[in-house]
N, C-alpha and C. Protein backbone atom coordinates (compact mmCIF):
# COMPACT_ATOMS: atom_id res chain seq x y z
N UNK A 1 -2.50 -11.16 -13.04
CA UNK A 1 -2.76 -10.14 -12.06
C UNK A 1 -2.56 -8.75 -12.67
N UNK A 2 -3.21 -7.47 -12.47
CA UNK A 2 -3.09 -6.85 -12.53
C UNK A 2 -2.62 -5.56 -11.60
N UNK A 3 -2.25 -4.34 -12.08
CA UNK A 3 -1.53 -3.86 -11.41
C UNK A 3 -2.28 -2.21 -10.60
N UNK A 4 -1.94 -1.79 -10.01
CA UNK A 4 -3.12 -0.43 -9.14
C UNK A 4 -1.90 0.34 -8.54
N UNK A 5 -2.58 1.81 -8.98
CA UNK A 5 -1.54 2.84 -7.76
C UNK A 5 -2.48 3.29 -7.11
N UNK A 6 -2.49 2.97 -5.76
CA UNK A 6 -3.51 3.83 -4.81
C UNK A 6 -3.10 5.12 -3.95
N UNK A 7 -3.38 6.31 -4.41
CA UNK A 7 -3.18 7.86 -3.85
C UNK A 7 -3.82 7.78 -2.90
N UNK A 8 -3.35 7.71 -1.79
CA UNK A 8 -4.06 8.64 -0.45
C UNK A 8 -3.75 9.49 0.22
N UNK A 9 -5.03 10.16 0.57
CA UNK A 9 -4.74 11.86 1.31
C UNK A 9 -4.97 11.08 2.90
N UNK A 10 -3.58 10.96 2.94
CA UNK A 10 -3.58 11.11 5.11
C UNK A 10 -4.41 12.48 5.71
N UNK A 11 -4.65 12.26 6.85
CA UNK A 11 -5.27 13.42 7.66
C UNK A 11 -4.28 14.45 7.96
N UNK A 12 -4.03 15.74 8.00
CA UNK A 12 -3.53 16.81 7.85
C UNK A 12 -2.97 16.80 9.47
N UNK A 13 -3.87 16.81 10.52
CA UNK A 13 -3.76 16.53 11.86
C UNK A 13 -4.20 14.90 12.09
N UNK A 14 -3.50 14.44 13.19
CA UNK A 14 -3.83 13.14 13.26
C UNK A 14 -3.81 13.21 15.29
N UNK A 15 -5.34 12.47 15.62
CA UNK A 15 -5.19 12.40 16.80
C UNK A 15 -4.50 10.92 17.86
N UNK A 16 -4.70 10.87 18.79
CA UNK A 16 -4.21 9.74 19.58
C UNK A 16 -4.27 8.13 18.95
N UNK A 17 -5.84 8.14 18.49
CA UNK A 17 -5.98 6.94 18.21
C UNK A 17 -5.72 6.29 16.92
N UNK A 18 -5.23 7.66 15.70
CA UNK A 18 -4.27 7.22 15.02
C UNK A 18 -3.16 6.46 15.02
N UNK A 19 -2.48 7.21 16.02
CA UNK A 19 -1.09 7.02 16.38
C UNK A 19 -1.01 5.65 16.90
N UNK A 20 -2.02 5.44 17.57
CA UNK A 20 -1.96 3.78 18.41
C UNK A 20 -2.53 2.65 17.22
N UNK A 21 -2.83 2.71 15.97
CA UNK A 21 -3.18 2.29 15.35
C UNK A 21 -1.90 2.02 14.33
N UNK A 22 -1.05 2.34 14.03
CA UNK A 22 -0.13 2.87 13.69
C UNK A 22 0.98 1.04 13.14
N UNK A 23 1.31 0.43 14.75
CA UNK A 23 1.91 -0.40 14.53
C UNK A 23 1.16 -1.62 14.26
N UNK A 24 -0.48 -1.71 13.91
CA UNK A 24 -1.02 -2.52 13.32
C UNK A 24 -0.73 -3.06 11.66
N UNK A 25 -0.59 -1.05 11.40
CA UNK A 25 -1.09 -1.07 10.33
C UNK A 25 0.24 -1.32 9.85
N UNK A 26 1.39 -1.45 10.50
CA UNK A 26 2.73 -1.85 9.88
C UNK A 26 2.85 -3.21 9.48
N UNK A 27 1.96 -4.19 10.40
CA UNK A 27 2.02 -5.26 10.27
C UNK A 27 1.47 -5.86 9.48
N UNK A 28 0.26 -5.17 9.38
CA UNK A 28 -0.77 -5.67 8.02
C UNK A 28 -0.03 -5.64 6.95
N UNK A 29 0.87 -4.29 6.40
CA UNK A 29 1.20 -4.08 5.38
C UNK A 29 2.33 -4.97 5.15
N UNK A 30 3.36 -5.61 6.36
CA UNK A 30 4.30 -6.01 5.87
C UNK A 30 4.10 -7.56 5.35
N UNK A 31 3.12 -7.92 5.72
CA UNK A 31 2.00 -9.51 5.59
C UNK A 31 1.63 -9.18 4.46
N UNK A 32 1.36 -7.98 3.42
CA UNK A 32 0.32 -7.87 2.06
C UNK A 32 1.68 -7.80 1.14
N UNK A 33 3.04 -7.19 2.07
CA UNK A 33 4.02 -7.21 1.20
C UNK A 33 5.04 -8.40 0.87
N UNK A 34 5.08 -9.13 1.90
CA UNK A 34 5.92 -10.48 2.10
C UNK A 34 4.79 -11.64 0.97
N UNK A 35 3.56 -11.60 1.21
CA UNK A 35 2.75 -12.21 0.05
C UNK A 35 2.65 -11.94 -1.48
N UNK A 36 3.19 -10.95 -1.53
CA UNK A 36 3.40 -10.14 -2.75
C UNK A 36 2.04 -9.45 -3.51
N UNK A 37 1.10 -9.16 -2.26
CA UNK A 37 -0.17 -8.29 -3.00
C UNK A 37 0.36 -6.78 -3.22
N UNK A 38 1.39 -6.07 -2.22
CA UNK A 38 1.71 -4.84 -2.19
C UNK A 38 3.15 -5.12 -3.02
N UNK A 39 3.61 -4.53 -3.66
CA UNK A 39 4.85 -4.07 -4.73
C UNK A 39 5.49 -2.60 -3.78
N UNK A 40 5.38 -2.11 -3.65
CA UNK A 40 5.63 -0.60 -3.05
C UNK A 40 4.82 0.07 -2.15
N UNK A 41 4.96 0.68 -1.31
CA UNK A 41 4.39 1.37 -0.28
C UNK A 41 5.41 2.84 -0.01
N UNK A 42 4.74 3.93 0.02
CA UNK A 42 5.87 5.25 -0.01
C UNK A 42 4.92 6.31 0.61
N UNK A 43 5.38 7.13 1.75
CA UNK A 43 4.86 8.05 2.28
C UNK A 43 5.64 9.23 2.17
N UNK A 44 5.08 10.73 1.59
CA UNK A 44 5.75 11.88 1.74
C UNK A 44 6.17 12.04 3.09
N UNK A 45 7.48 12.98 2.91
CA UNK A 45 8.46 13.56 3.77
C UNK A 45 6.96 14.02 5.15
N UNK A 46 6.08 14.48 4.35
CA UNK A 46 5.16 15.63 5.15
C UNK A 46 3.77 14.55 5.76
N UNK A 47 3.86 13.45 5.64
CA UNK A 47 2.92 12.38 6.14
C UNK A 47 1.84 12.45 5.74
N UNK A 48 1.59 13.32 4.71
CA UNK A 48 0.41 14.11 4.34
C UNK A 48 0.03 12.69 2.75
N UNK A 49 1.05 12.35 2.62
CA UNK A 49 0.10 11.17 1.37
C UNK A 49 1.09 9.89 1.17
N UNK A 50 0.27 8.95 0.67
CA UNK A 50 1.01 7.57 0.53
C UNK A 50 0.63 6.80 -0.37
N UNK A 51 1.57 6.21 -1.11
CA UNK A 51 1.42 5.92 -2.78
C UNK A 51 1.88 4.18 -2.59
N UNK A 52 0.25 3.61 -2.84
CA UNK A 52 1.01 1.92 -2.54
C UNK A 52 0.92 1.40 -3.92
N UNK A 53 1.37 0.25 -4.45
CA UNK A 53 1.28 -0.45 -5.60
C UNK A 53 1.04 -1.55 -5.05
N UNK A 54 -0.29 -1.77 -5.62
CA UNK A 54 -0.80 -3.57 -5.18
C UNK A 54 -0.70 -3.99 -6.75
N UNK A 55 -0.85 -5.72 -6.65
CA UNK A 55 -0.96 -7.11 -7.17
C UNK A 55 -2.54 -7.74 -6.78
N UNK A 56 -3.42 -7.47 -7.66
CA UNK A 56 -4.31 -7.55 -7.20
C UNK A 56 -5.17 -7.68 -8.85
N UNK A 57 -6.47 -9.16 -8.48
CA UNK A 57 -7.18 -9.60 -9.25
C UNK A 57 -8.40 -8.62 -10.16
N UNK A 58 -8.66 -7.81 -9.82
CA UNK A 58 -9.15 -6.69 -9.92
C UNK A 58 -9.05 -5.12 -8.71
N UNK A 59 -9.95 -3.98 -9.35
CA UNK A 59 -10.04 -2.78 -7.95
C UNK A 59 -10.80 -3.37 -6.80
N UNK A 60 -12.06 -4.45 -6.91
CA UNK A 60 -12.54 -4.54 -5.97
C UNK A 60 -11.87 -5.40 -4.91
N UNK A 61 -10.71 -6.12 -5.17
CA UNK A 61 -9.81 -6.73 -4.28
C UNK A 61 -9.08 -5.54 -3.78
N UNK A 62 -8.60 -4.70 -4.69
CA UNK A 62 -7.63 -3.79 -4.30
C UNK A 62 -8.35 -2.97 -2.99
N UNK A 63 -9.82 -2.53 -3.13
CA UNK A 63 -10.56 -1.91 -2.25
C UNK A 63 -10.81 -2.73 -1.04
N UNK A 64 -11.00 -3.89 -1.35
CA UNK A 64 -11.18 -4.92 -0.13
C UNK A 64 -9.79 -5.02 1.40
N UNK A 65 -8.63 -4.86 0.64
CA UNK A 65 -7.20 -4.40 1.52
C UNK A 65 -7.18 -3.10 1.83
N UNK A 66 -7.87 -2.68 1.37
CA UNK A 66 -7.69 -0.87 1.89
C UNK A 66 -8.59 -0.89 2.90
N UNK A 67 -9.99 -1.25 2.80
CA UNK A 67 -10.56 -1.61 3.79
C UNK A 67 -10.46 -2.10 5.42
N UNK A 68 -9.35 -2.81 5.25
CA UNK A 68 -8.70 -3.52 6.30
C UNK A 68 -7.94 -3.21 6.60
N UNK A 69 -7.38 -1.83 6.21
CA UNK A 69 -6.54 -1.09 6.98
C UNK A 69 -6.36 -0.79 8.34
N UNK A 70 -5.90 -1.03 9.73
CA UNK A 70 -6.21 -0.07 10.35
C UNK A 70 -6.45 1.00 10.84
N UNK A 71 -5.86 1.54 10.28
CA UNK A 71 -6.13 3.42 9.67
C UNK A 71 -7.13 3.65 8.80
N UNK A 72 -7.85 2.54 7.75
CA UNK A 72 -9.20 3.04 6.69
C UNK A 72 -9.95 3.74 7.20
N UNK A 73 -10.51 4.31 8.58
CA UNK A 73 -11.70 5.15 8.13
C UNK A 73 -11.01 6.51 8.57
N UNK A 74 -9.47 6.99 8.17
CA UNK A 74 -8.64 8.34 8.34
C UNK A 74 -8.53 8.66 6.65
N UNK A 75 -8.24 7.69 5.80
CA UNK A 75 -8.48 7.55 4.40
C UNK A 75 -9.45 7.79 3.56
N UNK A 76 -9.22 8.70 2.64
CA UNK A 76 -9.33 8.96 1.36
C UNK A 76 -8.59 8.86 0.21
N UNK A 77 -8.85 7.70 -0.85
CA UNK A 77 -8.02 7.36 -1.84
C UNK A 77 -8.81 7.22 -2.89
N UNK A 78 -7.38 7.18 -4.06
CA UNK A 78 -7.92 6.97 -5.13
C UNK A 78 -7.43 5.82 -6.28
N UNK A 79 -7.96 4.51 -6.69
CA UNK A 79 -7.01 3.48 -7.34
C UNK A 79 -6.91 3.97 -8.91
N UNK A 80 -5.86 3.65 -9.32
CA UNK A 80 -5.73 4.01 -10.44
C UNK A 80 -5.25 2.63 -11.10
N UNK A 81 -5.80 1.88 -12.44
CA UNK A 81 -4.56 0.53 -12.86
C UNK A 81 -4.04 1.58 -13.60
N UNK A 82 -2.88 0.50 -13.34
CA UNK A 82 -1.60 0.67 -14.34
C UNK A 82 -1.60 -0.41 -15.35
N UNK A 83 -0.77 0.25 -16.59
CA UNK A 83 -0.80 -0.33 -17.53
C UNK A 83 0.83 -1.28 -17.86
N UNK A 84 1.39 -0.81 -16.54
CA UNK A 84 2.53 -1.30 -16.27
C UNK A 84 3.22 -0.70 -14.92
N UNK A 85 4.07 -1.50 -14.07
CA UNK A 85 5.12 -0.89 -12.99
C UNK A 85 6.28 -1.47 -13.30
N UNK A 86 7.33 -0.81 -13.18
CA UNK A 86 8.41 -1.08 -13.64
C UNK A 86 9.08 -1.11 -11.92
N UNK A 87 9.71 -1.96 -11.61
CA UNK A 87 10.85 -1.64 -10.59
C UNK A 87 12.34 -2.86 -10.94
N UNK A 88 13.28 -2.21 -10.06
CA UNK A 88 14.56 -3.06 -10.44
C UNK A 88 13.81 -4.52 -10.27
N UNK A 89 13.48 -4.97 -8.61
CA UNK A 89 12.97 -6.31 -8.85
C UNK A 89 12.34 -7.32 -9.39
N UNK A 90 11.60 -6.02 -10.35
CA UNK A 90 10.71 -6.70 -11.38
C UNK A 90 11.55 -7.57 -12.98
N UNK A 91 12.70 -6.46 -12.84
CA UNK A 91 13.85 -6.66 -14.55
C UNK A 91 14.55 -8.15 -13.79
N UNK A 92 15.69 -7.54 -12.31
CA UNK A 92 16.34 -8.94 -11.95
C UNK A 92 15.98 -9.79 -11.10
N UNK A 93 15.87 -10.76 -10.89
CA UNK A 93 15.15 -11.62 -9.99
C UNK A 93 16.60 -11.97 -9.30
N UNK A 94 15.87 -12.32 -7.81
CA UNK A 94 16.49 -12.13 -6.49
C UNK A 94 17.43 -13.57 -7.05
N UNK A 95 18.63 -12.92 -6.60
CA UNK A 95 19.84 -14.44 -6.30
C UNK A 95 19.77 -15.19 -5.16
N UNK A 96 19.87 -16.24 -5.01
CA UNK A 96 19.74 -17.20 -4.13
C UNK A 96 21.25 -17.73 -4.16
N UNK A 97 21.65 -17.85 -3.08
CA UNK A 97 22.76 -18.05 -2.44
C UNK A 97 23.14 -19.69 -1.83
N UNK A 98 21.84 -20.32 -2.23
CA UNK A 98 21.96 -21.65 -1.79
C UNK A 98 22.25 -22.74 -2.48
């Protein structure tokens, strides 16, 4: 698998049907993250942009989940691969307690 940072410019103003769209799009993401296609998801202080890291077979998969956003047609992004992501979870793997 390879790895993608996707930049997006949120809408500056956001109207009603954003907002009601909102706890979809929490759910989607936490389903892309519990599967392990998303690595990170991070929104500025100012709501104004959001920086995800997918797990993903190529960009056109990566584009295919952005797609299915419920918020995609408020979006403008941009994928970038990476040539690596580094996070703690990636160095230690989770302890199991059982």
């Amino acid at each position: 698998m390879a790895q993608y940072m996707v930049s997006i410019n949120l809408p500056e103003s956001i109207d009603n049907n954003f907002v009601s769209l909102i706890p979809d799009q929490r759910v989607y993401v936490d389903t892309l993250i519990a599967k392990g296609t998303i690595l990170s998801y991070s929104l500025s202080v100012d709501r104004t942009k959001l920086w995800i890291i997918f797990s993903c077979q190529n960009e056109k998969e990566v584009a295919k989940y952005l797609n299915r956003f419920p918020i995609a047609e408020y979006l403008e992004y941009e994928i970038i691969e990476l040539l690596f992501h580094n996070s703690p979870e990636m160095v230690f793997p989770a302890i199991s307690l059982n």
